[in-house]
N, C-alpha and C. Protein backbone atom coordinates (compact mmCIF):
# COMPACT_ATOMS: atom_id res chain seq x y z
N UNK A 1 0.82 -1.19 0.00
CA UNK A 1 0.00 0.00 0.00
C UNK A 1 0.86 1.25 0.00
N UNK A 2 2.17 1.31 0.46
CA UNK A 2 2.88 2.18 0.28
C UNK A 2 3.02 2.93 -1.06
N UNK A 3 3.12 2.45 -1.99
CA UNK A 3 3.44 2.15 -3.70
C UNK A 3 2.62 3.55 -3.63
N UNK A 4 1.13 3.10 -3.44
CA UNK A 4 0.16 4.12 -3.86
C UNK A 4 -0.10 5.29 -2.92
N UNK A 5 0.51 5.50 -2.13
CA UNK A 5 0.50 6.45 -1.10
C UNK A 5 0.13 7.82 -1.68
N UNK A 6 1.34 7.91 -2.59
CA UNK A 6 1.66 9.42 -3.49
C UNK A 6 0.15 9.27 -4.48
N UNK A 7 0.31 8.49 -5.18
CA UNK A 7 -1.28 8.44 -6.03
C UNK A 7 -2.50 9.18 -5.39
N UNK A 8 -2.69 8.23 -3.96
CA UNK A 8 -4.17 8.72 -3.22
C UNK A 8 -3.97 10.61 -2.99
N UNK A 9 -2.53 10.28 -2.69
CA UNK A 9 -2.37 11.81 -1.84
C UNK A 9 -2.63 13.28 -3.25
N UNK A 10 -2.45 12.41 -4.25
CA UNK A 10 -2.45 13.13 -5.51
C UNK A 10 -3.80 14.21 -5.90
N UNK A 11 -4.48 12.49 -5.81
CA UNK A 11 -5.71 12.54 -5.96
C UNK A 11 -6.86 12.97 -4.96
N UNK A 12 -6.05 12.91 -3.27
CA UNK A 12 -7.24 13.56 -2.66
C UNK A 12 -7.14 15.18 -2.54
N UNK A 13 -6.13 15.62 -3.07
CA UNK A 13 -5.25 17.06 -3.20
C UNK A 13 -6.47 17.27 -4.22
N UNK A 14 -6.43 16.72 -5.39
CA UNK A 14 -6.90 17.19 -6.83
C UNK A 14 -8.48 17.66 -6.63
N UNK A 15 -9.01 16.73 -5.58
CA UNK A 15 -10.20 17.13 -5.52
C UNK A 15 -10.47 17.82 -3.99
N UNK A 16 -10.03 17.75 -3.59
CA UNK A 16 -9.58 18.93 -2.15
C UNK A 16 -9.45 20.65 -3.09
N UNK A 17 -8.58 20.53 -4.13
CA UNK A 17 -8.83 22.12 -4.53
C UNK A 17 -9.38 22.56 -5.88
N UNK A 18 -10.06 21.29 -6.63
CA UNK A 18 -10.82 21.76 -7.46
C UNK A 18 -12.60 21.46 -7.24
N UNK A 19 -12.61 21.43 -5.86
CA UNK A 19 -14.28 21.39 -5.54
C UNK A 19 -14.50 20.14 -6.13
N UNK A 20 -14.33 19.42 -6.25
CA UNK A 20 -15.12 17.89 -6.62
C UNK A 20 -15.44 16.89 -5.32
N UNK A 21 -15.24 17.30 -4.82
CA UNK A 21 -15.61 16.25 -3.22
C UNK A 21 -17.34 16.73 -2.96
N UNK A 22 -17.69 17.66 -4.05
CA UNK A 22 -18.87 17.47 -3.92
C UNK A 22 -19.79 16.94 -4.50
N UNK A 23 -20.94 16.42 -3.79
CA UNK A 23 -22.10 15.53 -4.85
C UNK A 23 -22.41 16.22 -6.08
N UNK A 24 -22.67 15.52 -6.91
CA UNK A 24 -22.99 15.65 -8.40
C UNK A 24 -23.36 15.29 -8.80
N UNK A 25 -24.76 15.08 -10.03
CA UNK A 25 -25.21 14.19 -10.52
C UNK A 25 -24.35 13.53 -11.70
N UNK A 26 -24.29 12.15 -11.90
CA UNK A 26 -23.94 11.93 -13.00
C UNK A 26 -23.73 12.41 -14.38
N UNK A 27 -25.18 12.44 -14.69
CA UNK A 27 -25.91 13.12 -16.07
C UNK A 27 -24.92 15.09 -16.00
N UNK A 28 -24.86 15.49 -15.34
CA UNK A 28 -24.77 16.88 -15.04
C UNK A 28 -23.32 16.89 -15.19
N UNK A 29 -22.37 16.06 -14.53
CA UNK A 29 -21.57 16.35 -14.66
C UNK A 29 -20.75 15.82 -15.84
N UNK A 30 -21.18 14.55 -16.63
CA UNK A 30 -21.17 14.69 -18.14
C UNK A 30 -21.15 15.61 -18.86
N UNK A 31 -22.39 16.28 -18.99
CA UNK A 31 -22.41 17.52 -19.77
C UNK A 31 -21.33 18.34 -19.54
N UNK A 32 -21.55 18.47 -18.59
CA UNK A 32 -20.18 19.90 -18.14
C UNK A 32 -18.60 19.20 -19.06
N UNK A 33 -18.38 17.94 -18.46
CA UNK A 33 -17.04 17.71 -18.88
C UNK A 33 -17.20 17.16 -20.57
N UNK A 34 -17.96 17.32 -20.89
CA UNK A 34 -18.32 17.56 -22.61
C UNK A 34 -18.22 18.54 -23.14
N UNK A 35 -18.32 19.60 -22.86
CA UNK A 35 -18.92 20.98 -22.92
C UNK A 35 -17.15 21.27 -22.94
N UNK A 36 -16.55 21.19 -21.45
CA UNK A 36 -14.83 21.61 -21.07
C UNK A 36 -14.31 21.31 -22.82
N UNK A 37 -14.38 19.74 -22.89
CA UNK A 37 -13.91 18.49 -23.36
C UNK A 37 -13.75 19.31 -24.90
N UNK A 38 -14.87 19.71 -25.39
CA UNK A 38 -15.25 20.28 -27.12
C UNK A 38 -14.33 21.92 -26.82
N UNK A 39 -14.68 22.56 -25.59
CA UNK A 39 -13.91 23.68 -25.68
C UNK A 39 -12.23 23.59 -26.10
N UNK A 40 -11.67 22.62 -24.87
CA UNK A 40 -10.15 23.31 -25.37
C UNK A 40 -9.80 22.42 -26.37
N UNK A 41 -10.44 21.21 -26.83
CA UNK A 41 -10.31 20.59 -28.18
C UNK A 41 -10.09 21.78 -29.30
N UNK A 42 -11.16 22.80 -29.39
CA UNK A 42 -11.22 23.88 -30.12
C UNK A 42 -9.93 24.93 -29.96
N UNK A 43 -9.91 24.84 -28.77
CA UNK A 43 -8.98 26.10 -28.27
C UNK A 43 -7.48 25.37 -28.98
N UNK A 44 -6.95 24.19 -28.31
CA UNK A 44 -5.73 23.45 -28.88
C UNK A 44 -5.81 23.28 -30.73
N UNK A 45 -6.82 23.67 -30.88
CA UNK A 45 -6.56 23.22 -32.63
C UNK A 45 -6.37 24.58 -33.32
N UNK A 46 -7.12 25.15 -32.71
CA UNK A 46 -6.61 26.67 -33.40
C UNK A 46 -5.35 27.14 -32.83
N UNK A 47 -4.99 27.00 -31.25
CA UNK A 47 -3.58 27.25 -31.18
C UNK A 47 -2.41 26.30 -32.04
N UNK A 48 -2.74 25.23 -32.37
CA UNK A 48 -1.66 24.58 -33.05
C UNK A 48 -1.72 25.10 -34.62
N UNK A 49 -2.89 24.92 -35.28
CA UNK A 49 -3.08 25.99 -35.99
C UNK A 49 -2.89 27.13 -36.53
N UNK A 50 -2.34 28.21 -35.96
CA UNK A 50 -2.01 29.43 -35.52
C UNK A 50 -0.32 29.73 -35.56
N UNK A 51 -0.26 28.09 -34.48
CA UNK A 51 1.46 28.20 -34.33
C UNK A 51 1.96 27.52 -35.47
N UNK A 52 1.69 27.06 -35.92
CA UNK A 52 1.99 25.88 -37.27
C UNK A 52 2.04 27.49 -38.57
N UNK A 53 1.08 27.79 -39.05
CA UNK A 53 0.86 28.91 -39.42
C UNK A 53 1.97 29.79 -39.53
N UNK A 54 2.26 30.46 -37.76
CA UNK A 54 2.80 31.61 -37.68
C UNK A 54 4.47 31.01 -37.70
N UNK A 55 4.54 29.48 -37.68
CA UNK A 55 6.22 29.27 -38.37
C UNK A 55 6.25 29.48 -39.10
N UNK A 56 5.57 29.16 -40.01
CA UNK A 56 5.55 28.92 -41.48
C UNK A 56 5.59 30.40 -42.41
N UNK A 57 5.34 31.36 -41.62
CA UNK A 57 5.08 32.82 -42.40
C UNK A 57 6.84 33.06 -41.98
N UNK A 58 6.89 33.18 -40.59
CA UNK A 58 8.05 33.57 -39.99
C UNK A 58 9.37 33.46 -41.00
N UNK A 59 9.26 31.41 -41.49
CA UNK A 59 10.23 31.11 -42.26
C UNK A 59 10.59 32.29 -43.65
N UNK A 60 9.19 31.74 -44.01
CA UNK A 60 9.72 32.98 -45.42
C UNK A 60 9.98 33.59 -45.45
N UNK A 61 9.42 34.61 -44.37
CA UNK A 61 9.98 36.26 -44.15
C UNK A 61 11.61 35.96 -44.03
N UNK A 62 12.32 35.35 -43.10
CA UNK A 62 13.30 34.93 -43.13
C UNK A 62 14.20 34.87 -44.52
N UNK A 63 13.46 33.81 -44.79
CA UNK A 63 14.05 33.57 -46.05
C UNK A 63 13.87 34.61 -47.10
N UNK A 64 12.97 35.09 -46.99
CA UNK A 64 13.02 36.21 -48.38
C UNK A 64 13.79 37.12 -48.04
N UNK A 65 13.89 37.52 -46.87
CA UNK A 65 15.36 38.71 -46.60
C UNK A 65 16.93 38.28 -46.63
N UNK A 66 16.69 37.05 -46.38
CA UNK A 66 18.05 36.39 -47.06
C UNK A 66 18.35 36.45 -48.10
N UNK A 67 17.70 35.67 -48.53
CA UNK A 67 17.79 36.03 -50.50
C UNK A 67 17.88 37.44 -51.22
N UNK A 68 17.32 38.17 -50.45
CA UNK A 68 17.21 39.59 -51.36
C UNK A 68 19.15 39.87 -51.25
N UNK A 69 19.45 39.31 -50.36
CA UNK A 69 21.29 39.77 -50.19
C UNK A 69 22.39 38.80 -50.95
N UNK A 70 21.60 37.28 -51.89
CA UNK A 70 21.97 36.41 -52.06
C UNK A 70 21.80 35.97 -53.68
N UNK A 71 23.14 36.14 -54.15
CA UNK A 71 23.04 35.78 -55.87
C UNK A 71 22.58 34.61 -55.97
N UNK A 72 21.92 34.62 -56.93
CA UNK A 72 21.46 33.37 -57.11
C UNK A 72 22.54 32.29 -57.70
N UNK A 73 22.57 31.18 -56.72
CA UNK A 73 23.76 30.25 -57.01
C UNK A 73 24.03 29.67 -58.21
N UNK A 74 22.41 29.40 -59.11
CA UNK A 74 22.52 29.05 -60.54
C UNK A 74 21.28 29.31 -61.43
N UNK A 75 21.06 29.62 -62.02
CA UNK A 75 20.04 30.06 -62.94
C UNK A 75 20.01 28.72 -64.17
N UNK A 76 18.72 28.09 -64.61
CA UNK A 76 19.03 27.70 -65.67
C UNK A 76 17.78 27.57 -66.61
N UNK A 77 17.60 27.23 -67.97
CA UNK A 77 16.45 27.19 -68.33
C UNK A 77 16.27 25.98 -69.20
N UNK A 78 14.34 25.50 -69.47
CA UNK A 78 14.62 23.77 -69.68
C UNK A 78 12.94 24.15 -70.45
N UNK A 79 12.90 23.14 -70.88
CA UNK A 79 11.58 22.87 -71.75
C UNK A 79 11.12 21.94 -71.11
N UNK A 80 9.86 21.87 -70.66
CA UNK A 80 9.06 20.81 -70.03
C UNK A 80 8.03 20.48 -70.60
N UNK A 81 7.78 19.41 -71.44
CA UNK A 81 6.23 19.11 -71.87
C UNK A 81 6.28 20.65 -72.69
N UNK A 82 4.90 21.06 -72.96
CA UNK A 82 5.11 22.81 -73.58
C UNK A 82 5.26 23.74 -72.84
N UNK A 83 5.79 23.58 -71.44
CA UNK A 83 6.42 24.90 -70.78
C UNK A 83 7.73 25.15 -71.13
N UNK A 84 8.17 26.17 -70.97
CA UNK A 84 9.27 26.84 -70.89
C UNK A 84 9.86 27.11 -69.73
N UNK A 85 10.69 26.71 -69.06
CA UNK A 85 11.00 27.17 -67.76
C UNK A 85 11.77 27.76 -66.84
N UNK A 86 12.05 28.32 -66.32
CA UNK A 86 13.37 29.00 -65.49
C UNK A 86 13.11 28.77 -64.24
N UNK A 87 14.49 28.14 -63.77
CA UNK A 87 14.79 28.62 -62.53
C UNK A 87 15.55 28.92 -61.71
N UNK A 88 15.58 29.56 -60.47
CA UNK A 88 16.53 30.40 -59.95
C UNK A 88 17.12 29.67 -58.43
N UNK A 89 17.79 29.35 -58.22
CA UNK A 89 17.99 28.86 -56.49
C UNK A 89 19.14 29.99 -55.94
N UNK A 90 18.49 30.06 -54.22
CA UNK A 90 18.78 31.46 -53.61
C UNK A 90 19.74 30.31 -52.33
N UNK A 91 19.30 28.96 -52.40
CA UNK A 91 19.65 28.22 -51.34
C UNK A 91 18.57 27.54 -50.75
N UNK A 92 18.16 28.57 -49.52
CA UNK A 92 16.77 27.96 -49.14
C UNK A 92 15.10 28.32 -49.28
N UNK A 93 15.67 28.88 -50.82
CA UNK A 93 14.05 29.28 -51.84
C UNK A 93 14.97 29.14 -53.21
N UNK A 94 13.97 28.70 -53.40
CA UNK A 94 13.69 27.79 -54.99
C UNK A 94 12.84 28.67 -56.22
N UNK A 95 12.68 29.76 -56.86
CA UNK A 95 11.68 30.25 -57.59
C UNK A 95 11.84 29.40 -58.93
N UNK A 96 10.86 28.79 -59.39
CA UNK A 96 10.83 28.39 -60.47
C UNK A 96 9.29 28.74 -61.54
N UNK A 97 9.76 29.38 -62.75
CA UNK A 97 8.81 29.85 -63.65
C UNK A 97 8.51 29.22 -64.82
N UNK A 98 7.36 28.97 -65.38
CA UNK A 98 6.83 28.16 -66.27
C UNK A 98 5.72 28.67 -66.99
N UNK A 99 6.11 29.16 -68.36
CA UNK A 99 5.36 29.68 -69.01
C UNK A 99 4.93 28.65 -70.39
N UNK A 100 3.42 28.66 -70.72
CA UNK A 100 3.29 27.41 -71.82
C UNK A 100 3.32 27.93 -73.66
N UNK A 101 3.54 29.22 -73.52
CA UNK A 101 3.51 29.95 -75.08
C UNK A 101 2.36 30.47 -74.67
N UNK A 102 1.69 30.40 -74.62
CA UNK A 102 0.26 30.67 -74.69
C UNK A 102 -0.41 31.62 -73.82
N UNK A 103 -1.44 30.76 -73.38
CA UNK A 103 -2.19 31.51 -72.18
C UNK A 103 -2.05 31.08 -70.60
N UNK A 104 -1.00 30.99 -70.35
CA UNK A 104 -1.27 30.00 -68.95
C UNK A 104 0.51 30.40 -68.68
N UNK A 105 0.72 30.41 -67.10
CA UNK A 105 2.16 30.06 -66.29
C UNK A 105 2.09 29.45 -65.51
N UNK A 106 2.64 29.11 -64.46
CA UNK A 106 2.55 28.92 -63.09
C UNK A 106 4.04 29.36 -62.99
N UNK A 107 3.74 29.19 -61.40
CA UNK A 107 5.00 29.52 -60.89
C UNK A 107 4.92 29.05 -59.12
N UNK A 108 6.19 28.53 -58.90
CA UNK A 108 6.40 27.92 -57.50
C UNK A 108 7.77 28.66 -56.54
N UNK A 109 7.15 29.17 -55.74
CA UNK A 109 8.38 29.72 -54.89
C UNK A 109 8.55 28.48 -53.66
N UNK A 110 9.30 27.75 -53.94
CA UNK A 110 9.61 26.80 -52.55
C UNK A 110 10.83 27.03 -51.73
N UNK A 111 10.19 26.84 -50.06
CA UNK A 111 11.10 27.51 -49.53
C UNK A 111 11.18 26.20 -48.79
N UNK A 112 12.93 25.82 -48.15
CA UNK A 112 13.19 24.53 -47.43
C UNK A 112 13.76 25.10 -46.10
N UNK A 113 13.77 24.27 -44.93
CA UNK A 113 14.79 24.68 -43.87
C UNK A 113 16.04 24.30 -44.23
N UNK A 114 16.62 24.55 -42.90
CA UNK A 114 18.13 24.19 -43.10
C UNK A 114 18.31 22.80 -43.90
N UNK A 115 17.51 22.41 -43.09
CA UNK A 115 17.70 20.51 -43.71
C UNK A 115 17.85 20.28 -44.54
N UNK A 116 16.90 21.05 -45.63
CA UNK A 116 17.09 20.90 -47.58
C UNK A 116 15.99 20.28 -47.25
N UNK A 117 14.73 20.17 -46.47
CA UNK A 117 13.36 19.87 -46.97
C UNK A 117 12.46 20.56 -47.44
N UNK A 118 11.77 20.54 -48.22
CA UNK A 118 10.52 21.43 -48.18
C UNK A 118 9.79 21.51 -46.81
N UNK A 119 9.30 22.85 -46.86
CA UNK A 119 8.69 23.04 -45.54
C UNK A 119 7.05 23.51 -46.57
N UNK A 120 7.32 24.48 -47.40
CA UNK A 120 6.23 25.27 -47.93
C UNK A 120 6.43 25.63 -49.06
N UNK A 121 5.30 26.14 -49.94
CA UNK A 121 5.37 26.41 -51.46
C UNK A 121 4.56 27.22 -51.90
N UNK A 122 4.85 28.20 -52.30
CA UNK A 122 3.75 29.00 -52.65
C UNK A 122 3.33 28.95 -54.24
N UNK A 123 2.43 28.29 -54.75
CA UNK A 123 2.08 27.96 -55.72
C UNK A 123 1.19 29.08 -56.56
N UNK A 124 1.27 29.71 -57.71
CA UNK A 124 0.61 30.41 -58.81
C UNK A 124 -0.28 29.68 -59.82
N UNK A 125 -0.78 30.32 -60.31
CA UNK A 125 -1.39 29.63 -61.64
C UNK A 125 -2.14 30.89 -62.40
N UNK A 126 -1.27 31.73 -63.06
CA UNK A 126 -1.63 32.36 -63.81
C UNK A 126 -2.36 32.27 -65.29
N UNK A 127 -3.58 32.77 -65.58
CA UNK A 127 -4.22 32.85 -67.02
C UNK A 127 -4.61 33.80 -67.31
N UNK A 128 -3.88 34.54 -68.63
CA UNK A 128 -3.98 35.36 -69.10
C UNK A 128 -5.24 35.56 -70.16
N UNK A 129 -5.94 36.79 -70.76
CA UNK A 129 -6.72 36.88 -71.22
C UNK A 129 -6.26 36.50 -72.87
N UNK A 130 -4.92 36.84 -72.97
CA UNK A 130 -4.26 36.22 -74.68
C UNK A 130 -3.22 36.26 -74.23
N UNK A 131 -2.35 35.51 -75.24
CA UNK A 131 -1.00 35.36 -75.28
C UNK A 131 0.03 36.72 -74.49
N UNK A 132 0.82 36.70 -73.86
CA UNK A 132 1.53 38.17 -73.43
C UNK A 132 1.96 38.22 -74.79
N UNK A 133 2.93 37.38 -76.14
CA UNK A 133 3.20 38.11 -76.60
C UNK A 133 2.09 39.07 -78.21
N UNK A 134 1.10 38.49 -77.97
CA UNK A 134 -0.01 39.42 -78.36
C UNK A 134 -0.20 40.47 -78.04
N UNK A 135 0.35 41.77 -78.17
CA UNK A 135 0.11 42.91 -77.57
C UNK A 135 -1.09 43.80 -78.15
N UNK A 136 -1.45 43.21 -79.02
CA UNK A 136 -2.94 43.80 -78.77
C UNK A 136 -3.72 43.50 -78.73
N UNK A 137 -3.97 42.55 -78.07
CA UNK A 137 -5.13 42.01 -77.20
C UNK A 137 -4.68 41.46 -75.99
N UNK A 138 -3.47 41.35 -75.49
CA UNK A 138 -2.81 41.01 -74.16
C UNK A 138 -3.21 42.25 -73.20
N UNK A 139 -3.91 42.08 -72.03
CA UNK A 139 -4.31 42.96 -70.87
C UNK A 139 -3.85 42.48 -70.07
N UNK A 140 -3.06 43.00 -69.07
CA UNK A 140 -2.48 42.44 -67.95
C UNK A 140 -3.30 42.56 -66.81
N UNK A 141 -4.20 43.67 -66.71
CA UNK A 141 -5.40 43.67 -65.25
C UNK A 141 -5.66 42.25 -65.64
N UNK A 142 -6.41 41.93 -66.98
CA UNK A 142 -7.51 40.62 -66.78
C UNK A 142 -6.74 39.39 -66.46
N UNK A 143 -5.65 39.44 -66.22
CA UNK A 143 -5.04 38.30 -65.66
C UNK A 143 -5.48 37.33 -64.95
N UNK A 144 -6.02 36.58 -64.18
CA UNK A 144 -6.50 35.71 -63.45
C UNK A 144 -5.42 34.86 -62.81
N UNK A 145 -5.24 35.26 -61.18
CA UNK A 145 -4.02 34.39 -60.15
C UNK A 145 -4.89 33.94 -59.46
N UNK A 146 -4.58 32.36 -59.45
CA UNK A 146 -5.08 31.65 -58.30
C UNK A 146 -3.43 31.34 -57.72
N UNK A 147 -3.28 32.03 -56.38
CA UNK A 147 -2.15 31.54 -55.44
C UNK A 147 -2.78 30.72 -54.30
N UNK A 148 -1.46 29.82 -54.05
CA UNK A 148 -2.44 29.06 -53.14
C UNK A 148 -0.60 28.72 -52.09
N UNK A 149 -0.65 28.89 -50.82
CA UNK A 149 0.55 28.51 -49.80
C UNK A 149 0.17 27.00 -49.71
N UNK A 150 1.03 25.95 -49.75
CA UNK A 150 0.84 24.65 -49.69
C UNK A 150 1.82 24.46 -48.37
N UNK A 151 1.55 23.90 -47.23
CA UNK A 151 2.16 23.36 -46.33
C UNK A 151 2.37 22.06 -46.02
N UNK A 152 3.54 21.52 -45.99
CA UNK A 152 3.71 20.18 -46.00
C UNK A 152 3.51 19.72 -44.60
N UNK A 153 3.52 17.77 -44.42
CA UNK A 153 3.63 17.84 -43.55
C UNK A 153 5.13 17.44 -42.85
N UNK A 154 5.54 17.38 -41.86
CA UNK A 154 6.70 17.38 -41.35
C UNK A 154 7.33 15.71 -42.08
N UNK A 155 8.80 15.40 -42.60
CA UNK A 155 9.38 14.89 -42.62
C UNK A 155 10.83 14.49 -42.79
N UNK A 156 11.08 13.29 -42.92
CA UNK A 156 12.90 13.88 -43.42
C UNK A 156 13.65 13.47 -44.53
N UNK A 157 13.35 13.47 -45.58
CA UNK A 157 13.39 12.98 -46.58
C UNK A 157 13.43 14.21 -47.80
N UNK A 158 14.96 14.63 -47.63
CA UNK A 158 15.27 15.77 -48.72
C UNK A 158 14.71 15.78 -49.94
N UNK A 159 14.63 14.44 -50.93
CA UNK A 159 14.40 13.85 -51.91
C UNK A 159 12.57 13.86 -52.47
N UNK A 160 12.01 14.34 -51.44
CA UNK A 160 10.66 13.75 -51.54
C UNK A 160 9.81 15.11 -51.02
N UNK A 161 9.07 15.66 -51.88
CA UNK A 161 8.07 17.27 -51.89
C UNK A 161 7.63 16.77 -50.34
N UNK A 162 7.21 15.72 -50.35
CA UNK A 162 6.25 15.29 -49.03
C UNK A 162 4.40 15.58 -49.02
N UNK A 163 3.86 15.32 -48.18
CA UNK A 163 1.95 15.18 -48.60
C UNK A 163 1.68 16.41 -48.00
N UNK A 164 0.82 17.09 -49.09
CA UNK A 164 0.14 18.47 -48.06
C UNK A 164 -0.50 18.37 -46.63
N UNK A 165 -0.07 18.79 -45.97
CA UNK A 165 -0.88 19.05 -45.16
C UNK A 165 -1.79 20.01 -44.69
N UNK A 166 -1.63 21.38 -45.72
CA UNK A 166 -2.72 22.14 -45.20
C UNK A 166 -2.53 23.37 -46.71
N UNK A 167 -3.57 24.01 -47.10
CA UNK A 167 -3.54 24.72 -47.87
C UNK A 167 -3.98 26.15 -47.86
N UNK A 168 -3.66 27.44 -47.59
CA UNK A 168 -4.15 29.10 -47.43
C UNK A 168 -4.43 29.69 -48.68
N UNK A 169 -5.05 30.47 -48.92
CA UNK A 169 -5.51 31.21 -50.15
C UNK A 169 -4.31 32.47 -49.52
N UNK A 170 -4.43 33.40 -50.65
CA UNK A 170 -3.46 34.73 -50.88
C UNK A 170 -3.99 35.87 -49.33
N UNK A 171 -4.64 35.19 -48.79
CA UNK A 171 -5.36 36.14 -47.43
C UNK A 171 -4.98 35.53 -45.92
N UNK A 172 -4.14 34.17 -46.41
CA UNK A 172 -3.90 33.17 -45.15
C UNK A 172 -5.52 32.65 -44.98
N UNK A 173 -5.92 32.85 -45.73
CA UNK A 173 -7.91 31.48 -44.77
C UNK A 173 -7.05 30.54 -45.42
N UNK A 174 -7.21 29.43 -44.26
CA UNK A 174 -7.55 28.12 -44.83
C UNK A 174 -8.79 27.51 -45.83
N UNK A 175 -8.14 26.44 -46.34
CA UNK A 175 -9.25 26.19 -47.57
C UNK A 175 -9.09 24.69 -48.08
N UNK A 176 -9.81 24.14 -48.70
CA UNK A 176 -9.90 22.47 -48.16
C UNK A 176 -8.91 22.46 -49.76
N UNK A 177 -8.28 21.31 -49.33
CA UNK A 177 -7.22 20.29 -50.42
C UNK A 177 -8.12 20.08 -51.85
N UNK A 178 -8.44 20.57 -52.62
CA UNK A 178 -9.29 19.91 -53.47
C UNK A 178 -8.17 19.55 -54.23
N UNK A 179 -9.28 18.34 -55.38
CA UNK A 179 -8.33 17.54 -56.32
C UNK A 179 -7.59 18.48 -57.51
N UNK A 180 -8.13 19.64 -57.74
CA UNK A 180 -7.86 20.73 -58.84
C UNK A 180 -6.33 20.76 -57.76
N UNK A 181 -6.24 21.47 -57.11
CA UNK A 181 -5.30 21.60 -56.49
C UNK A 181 -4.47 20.76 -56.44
N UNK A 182 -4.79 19.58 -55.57
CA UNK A 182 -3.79 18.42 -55.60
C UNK A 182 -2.77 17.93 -56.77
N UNK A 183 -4.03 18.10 -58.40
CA UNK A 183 -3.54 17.47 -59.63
C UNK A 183 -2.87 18.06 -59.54
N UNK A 184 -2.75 19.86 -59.88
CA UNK A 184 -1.89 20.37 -60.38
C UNK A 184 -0.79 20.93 -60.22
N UNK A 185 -0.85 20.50 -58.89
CA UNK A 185 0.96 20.85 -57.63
C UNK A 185 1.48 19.43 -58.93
N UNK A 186 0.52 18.62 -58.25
CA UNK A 186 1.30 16.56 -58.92
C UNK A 186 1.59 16.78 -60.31
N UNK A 187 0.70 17.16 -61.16
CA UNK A 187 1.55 17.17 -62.20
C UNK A 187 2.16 18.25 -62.48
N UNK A 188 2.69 19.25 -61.97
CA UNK A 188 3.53 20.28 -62.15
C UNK A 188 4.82 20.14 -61.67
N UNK A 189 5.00 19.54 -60.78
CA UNK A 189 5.75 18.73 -60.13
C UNK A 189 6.56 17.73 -60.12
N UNK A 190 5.95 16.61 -61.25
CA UNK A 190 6.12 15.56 -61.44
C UNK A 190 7.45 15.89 -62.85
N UNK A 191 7.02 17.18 -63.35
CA UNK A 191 8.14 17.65 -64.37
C UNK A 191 9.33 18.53 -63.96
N UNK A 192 8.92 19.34 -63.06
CA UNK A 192 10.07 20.61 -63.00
C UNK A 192 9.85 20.22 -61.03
N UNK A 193 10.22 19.28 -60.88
CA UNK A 193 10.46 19.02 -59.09
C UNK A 193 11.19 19.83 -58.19
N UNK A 194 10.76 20.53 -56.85
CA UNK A 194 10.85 21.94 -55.96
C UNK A 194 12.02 21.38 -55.51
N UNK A 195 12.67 19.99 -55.61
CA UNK A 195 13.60 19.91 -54.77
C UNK A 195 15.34 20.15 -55.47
C-alpha cells in the first residue's frame, strides 16, 4: 500500500482544490465535462493551428530577406512538356517559372529549412486573357491568379516534396485540399520538381 501512497495523496489534493468532493449528478456532470472536453479541443486546434501557421510565415519572411542579399547560385532554363521554364535557387528558396507559349504560367516559390526539406510552397497559376506576346489584345489587369501557400507535412526525406498538409488562399484562410489543387501541384511537379 505504500506504492500508492503518493497516487491517493495526488488525488485527494486534486479534488480537495478543485471542488469535486462534492455531490454531483452523474448526467450533469457529463455535460459539463463535454462541454470543457469540445472547448479546449477547439482552443488546442486553433492554437496549433495558428502556431503551425505563424512558423511557417516567420520562415519565409526569413528567407526572403536572405535572399534579397543572395546571388542566385545558378540560374538555368529547360523545356518541359510545352512549358518553358526558369529557374533560380537562392539556397533555401527555390523560384521556379513556367510559361506554356500561350495563355497560362505557373509559378512555384519553394522555400526549405536548413535541412534541404521542403517546408512550404507558394504555388501560382496564372491565365492570361491572350497570349503576353499578343500585344494587342494582351491585358495584364484581366489576368487571373489563383495563389495558393501549400504546407507540407513534417518529414525527413530531402528527396521527396512530401503530402500536403494544409492549404491558405493569398489572405492566409484556410481552404480544403481539393483535387484541382492536388492534380496540379502533382503534375507540375512531377516535371520541374521543388527539390
Amino acid at each position: 500500500m505504500k506504492l500508492h501512497k503518493p497516487l491517493f495523496q495526488a488525488i485527494f489534493c486534486s479534488l480537495l482544490f478543485t471542488g469535486c468532493n462534492q455531490a454531483v449528478p452523474l448526467e450533469a456532470n457529463t455535460e459539463t465535462n463535454t462541454e470543457i472536453s469540445a472547448e479546449k479541443k477547439t482552443i488546442e486546434y486553433q492554437t496549433l493551428d495558428t502556431t503551425r501557421l505563424g512558423e511557417i510565415d516567420k520562415l519565409i519572411e526569413t528567407i526572403d530577406s536572405e535572399a534579397e542579399n543572395i546571388k542566385k547560385e545558378f540560374g538555368k532554363s529547360m523545356n518541359v512538356g510545352l512549358y518553358a521554364c526558369s529557374t533560380k535557387d537562392f539556397g533555401q528558396k527555390k523560384e521556379t517559372f513556367c510559361f506554356d507559349g500561350g495563355m497560362e504560367a505557373r509559378e512555384i516559390l519553394a522555400y526549405y529549412g536548413k535541412d534541404k526539406i521542403l517546408k512550404v510552397a507558394i504555388f501560382s497559376i496564372m491565365k492570361y486573357n491572350a497570349s503576353p506576346a499578343n500585344l494587342a489584345e494582351f491585358d495584364e489587369s484581366k489576368t487571373s491568379i489563383l495563389k495558393y501557400k501549400l504546407v507540407f507535412k513534417k518529414h525527413n526525406d530531402p528527396m521527396y516534396t512530401g503530402e500536403i498538409e494544409s492549404v491558405y488562399d493569398e489572405n492566409n484562410e484556410e481552404t480544403p485540399l481539393t483535387e484541382d489543387i492536388k492534380s496540379q501541384w502533382n503534375s507540375f511537379t512531377a516535371v520541374v520538381p521543388p527539390y
